[in-house]
Protein backbone atom coordinates (compact mmCIF):
# COMPACT_ATOMS: atom_id res chain seq x y z
CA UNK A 1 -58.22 37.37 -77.67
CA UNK A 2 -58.65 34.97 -74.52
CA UNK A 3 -55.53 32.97 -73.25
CA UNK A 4 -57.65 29.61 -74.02
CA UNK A 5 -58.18 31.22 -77.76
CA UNK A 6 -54.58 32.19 -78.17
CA UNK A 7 -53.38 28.66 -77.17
CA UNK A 8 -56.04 27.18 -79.66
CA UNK A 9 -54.71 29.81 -82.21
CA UNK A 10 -51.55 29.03 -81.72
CA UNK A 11 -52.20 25.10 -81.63
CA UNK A 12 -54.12 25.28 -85.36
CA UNK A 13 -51.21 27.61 -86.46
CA UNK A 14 -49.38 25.26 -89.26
CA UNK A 15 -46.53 26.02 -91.74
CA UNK A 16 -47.43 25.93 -95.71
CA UNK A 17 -45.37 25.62 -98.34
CA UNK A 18 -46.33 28.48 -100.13
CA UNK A 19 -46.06 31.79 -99.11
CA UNK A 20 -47.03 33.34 -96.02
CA UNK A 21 -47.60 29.80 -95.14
CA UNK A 22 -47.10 30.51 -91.25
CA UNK A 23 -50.28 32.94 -91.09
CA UNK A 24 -52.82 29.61 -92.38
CA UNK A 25 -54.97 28.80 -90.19
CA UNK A 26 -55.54 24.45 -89.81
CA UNK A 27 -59.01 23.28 -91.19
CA UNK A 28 -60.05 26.85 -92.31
CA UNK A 29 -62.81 25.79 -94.73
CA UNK A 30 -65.40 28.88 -94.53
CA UNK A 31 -65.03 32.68 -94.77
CA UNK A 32 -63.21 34.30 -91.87
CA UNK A 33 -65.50 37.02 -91.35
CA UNK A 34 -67.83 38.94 -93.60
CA UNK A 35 -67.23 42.78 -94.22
CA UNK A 36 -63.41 43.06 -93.28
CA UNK A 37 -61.92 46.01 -94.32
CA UNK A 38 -57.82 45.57 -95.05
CA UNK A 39 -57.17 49.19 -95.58
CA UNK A 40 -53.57 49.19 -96.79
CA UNK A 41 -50.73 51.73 -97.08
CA UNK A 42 -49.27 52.54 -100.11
CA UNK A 43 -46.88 54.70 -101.73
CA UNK A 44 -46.44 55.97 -105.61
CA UNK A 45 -44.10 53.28 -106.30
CA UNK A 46 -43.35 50.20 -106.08
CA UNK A 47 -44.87 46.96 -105.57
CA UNK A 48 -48.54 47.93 -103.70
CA UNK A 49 -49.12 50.35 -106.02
CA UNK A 50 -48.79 47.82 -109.41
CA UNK A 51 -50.99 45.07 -107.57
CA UNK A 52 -53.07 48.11 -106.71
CA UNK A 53 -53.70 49.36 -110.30
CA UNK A 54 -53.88 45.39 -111.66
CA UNK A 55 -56.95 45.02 -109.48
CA UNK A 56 -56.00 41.82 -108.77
CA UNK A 57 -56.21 41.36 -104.94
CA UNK A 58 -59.72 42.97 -104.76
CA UNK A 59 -60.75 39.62 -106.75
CA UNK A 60 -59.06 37.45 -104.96
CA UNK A 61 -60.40 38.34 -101.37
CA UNK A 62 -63.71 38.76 -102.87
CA UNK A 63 -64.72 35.43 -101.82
CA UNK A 64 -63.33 36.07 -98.54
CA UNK A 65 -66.05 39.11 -97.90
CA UNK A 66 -62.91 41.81 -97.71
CA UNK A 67 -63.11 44.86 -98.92
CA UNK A 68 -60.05 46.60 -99.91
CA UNK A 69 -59.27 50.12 -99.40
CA UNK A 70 -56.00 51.69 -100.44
CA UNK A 71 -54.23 54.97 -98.83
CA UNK A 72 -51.28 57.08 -100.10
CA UNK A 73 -48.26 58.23 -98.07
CA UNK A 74 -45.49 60.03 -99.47
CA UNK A 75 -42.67 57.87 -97.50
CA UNK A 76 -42.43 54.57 -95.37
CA UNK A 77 -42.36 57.00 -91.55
CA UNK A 78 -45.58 58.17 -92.22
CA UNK A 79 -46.81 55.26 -93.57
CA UNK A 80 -46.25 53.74 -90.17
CA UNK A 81 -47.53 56.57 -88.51
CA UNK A 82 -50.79 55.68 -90.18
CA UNK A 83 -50.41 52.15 -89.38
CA UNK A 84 -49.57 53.24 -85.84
CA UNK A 85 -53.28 55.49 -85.50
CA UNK A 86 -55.07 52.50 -86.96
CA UNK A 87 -55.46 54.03 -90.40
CA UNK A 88 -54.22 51.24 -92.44
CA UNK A 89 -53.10 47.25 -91.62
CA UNK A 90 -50.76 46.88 -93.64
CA UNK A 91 -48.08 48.45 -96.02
CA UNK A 92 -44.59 48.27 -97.36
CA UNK A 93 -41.40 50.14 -96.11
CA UNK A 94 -37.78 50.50 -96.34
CA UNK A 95 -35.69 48.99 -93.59
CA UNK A 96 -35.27 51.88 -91.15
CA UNK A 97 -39.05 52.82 -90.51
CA UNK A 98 -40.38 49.59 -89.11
CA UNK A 99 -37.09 50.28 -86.74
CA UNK A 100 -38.15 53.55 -85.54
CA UNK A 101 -41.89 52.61 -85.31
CA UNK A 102 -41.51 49.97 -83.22
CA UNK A 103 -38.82 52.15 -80.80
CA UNK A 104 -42.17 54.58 -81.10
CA UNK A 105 -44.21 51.29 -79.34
CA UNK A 106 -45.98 50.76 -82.76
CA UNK A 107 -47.46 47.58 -82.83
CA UNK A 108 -46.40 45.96 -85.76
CA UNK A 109 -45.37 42.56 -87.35
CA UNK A 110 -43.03 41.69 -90.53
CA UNK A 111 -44.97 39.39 -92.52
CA UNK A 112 -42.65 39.39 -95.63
CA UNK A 113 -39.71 40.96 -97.56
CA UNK A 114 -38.82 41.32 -101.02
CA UNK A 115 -34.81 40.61 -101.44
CA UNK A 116 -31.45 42.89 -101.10
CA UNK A 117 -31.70 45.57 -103.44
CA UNK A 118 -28.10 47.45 -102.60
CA UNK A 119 -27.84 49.22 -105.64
CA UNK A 120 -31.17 50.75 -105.32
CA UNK A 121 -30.14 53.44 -103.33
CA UNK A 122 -27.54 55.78 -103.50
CA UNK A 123 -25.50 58.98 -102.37
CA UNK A 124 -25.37 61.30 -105.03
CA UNK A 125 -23.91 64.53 -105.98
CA UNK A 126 -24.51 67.01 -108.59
CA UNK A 127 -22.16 66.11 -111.78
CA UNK A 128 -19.61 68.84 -112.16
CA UNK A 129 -19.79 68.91 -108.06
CA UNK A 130 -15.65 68.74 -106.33
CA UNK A 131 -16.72 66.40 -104.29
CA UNK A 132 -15.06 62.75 -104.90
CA UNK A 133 -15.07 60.44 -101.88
CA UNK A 134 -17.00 60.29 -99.23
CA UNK A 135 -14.41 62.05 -97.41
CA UNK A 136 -15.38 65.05 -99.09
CA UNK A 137 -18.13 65.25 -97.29
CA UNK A 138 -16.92 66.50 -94.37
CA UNK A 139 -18.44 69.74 -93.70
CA UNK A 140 -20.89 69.48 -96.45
CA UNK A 141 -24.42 69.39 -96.38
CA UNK A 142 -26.40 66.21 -96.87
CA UNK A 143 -29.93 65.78 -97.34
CA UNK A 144 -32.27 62.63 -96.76
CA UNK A 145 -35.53 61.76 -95.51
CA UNK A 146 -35.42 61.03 -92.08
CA UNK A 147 -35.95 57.64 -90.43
CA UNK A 148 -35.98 55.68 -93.82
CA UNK A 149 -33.50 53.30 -95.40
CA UNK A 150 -31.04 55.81 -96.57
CA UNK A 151 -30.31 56.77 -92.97
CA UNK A 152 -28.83 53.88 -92.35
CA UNK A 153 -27.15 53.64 -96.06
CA UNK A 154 -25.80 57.31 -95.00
CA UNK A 155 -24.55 55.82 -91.53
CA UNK A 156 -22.74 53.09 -92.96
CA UNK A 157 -20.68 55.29 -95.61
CA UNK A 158 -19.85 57.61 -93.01
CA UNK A 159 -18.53 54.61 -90.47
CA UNK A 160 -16.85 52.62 -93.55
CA UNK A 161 -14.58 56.29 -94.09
CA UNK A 162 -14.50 56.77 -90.65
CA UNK A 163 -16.73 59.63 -90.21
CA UNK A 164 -19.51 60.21 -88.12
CA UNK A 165 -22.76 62.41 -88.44
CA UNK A 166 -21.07 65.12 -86.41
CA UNK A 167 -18.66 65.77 -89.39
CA UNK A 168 -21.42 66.90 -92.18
CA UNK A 169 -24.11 68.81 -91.81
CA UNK A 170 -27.80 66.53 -92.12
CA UNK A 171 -30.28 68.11 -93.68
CA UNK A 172 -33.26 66.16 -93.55
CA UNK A 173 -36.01 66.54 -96.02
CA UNK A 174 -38.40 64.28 -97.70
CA UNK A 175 -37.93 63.10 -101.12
CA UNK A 176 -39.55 66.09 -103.52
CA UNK A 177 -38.13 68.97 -100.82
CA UNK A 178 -35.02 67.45 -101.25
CA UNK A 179 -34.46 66.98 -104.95
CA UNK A 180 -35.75 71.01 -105.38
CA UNK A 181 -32.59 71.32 -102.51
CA UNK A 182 -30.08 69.74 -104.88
CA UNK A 183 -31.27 71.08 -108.02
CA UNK A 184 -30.55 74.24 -106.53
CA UNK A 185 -27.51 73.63 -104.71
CA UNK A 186 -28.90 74.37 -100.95
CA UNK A 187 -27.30 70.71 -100.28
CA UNK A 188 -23.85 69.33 -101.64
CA UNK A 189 -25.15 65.83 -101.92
CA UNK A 190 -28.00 63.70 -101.15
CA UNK A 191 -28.83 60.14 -99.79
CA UNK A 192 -31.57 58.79 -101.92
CA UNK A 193 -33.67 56.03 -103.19
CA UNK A 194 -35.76 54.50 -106.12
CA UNK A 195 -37.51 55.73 -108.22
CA UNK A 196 -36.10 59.15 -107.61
CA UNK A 197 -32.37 58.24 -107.80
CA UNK A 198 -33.41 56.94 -111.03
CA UNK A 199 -34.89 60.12 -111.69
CA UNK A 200 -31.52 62.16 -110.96
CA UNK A 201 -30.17 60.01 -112.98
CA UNK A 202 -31.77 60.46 -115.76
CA UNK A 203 -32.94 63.95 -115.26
CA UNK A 204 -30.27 65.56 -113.42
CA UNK A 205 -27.67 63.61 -114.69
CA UNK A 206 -26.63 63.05 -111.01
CA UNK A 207 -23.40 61.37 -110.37
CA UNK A 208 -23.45 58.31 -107.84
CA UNK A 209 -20.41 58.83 -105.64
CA UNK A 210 -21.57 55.62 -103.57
CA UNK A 211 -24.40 52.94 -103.61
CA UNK A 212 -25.46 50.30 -101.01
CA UNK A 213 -23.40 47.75 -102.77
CA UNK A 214 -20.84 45.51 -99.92
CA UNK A 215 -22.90 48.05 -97.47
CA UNK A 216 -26.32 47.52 -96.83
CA UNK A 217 -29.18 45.16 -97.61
CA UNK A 218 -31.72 47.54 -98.69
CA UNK A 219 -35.07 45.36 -98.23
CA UNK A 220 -38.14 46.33 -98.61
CA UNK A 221 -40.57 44.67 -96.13
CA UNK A 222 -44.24 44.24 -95.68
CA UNK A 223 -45.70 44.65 -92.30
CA UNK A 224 -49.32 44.80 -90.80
CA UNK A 225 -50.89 45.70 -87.57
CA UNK A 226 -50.04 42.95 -85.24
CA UNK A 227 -54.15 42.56 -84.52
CA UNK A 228 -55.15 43.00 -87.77
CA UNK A 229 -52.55 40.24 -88.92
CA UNK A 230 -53.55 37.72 -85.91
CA UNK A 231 -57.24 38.07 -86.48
CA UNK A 232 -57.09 37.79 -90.16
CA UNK A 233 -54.38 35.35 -91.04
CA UNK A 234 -55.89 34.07 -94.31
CA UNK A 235 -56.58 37.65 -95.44
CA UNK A 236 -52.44 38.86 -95.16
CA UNK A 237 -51.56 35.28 -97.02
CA UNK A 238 -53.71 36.04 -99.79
CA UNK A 239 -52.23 39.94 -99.70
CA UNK A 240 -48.96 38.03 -99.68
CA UNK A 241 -49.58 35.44 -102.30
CA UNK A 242 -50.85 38.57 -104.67
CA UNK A 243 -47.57 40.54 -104.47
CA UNK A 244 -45.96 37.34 -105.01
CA UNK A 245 -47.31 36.82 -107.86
CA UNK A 246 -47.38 40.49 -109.04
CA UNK A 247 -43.37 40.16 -108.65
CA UNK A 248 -43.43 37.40 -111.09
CA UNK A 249 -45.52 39.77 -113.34
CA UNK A 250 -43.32 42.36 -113.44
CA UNK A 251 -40.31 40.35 -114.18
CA UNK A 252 -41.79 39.51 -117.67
CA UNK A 253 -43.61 42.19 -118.35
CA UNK A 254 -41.49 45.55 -117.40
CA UNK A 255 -42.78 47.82 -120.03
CA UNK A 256 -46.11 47.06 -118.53
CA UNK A 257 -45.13 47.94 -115.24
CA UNK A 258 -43.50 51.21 -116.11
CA UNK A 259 -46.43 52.18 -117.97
CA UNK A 260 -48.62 51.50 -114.90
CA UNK A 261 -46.70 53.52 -112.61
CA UNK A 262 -46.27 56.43 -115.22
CA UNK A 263 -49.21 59.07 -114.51
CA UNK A 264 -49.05 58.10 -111.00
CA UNK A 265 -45.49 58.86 -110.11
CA UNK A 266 -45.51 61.26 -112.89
CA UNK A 267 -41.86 60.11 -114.10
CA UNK A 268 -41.30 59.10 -117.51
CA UNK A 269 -41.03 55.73 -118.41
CA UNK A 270 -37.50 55.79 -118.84
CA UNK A 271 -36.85 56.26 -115.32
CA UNK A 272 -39.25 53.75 -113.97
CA UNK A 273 -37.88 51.27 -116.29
CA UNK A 274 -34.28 51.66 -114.76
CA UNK A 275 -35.83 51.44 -111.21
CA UNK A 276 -37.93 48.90 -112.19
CA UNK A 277 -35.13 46.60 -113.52
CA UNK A 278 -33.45 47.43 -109.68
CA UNK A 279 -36.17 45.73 -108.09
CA UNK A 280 -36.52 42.18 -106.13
CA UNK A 281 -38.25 39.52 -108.29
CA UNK A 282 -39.67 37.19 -104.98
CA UNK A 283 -42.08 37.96 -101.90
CA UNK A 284 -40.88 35.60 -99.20
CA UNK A 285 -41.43 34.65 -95.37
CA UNK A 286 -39.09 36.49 -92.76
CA UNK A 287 -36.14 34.37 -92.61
CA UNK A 288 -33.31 34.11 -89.63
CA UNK A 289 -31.05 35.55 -91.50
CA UNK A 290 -33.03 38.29 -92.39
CA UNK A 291 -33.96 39.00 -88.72
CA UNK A 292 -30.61 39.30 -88.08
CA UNK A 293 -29.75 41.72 -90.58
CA UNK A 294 -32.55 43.86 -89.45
CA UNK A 295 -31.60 43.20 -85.96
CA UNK A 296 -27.98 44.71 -86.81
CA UNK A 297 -29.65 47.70 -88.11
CA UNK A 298 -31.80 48.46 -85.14
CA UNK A 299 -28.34 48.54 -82.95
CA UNK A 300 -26.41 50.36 -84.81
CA UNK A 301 -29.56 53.13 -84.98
CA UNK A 302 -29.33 52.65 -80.55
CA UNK A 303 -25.77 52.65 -80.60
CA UNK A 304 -25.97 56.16 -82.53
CA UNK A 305 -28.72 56.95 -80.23
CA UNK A 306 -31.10 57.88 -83.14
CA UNK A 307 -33.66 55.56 -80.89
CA UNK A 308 -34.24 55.71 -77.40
CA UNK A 309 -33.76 51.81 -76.42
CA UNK A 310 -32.78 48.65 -77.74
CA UNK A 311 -35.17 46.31 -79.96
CA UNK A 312 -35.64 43.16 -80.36
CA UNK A 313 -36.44 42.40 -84.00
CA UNK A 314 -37.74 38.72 -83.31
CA UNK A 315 -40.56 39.83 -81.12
CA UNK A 316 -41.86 41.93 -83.75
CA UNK A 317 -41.97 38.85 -86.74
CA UNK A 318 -44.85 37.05 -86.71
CA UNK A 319 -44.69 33.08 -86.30
């Protein structure tokens, strides 16, 4: 884009009341562009994959000439590894990911956020395990999936008991390697998130020894390829607008949702019920305060010097 079109851009740029407001673009009155491709990154649960299986955002940027093309990951780091190699503009993560991609030089933007869902991940341990506090740790191995939100969950346990990583052993593994770790006892507890703490729950009859709760925020945000997301403004408010709306769905109808999630995730309905009932009921713009939260997660990642330099959140929210 030239400097005289970015100024224009940014000139035209005006704020709407509804959501995702900031991306419209002043006196837009015609199609943006004809054969767009939004190819966005999804995983088994959560909100993406309900709007995907609704079909409802494939109608609503028909008029718009966009084609919509939808790509599984099995966590949020490779998700924005994707997004990172241009395979996808846009997706939804934990907190921690966008942190380490954009430490990586990804070039990303927050767009939106669904609100704090603390209690929807957890540290747990197997039921009859000795382990009672999080002092108990010490020693013990822990397992979690590297670079997402429960890294940071696991940090701030460990700093609220006044322990550090050096005094457990980290195991890292992504969700499924994990679970067959702790069904088997390779790991004395593990750091872990919805649906599958739900499905310890239910399954494994897991025992939470501490949640998020007075800890962490645990937000899930949506982000897009900063390019993508400049170019294409009215194309991530209408992806916005959808999951809005798809929030407001699920809220009333969580049976529905369950049931639409079952063969994918391949978890009974039970246990997507329970995680479903944990989840944020709003889409909204990035707010200050929420750019500060997520800026006092990206330093206390630096400070722990799990990334290489210091961020600055705000550059990477799009306004």
């Amino acid at each position: 884009m030239s400097t005289q079109k970015a100024k224009l851009w940014a000139k035209t740029l005006v704020l709407s009341s509804a959501v995702a407001g900031a991306m419209m673009l002043s006196g837009c009155g015609k199609k943006e562009a004809e054969n767009i491709t939004l190819n966005i990154g999804f995983q088994k649960y959560g909100l993406l994959p309900i709007l995907k299986e609704r079909g409802s955002l494939e109608a609503a940027l028909k008029d718009q000439g966009v084609d919509v093309k939808w790509v599984e990951f099995p966590a949020g780091p490779q998700l924005l590894e994707g997004l990172n190699v241009g395979s996808v503009s846009f997706g939804e993560v934990g907190e921690a990911p966008p942190i380490f991609a954009q430490a990586a030089k990804t070039d990303l933007v927050y767009i939106a956020n669904q609100p704090a869902v603390p209690k929807a991940e957890a540290l747990i341990v197997q039921k009859d395990s000795a382990i009672q506090t999080i002092q108990d740790l010490k020693g013990k191995r822990v397992a979690l999936n590297k670079g997402s939100n429960v890294h940071y969950l696991l940090l701030k346990l460990l700093e609220a008991n006044h322990l550090s990583f050096n005094d457990i052993q980290v195991v890292y593994l992504p969700p499924a390697d994990a679970r067959a770790a702790f069904e088997k006892g390779a790991v004395d507890a593990w750091v872990i998130w919805d649906p599958f703490l739900s499905a310890a729950e239910h399954q494994l009859h897991a025992r939470t020894l501490a949640n998020g709760e007075n800890l962490v925020k645990n937000y899930q945000f949506y982000l897009a390829d900063r390019k993508f997301a400049q170019a294409h403004p009215k194309v991530v408010q209408a992806v916005v607008n959808e999951l809005n709306l798809t929030t407001q769905w699920v809220s009333k109808n969580q049976d529905d949702a369950a049931k639409l999630l079952e063969a994918k995730t391949g978890l009974g309905l039970d246990v997507l019920k329970t995680s479903i009932s944990r989840l944020g009921d709003n889409v909204t713009l990035i707010t200050p305060d929420v750019a500060k939260e997520q800026q006092q997660v990206a330093d206390a990642f630096y400070n722990e010097k799990l990334i290489p330099n210091k961020l600055n959140i705000e550059s990477a929210i799009i306004q």
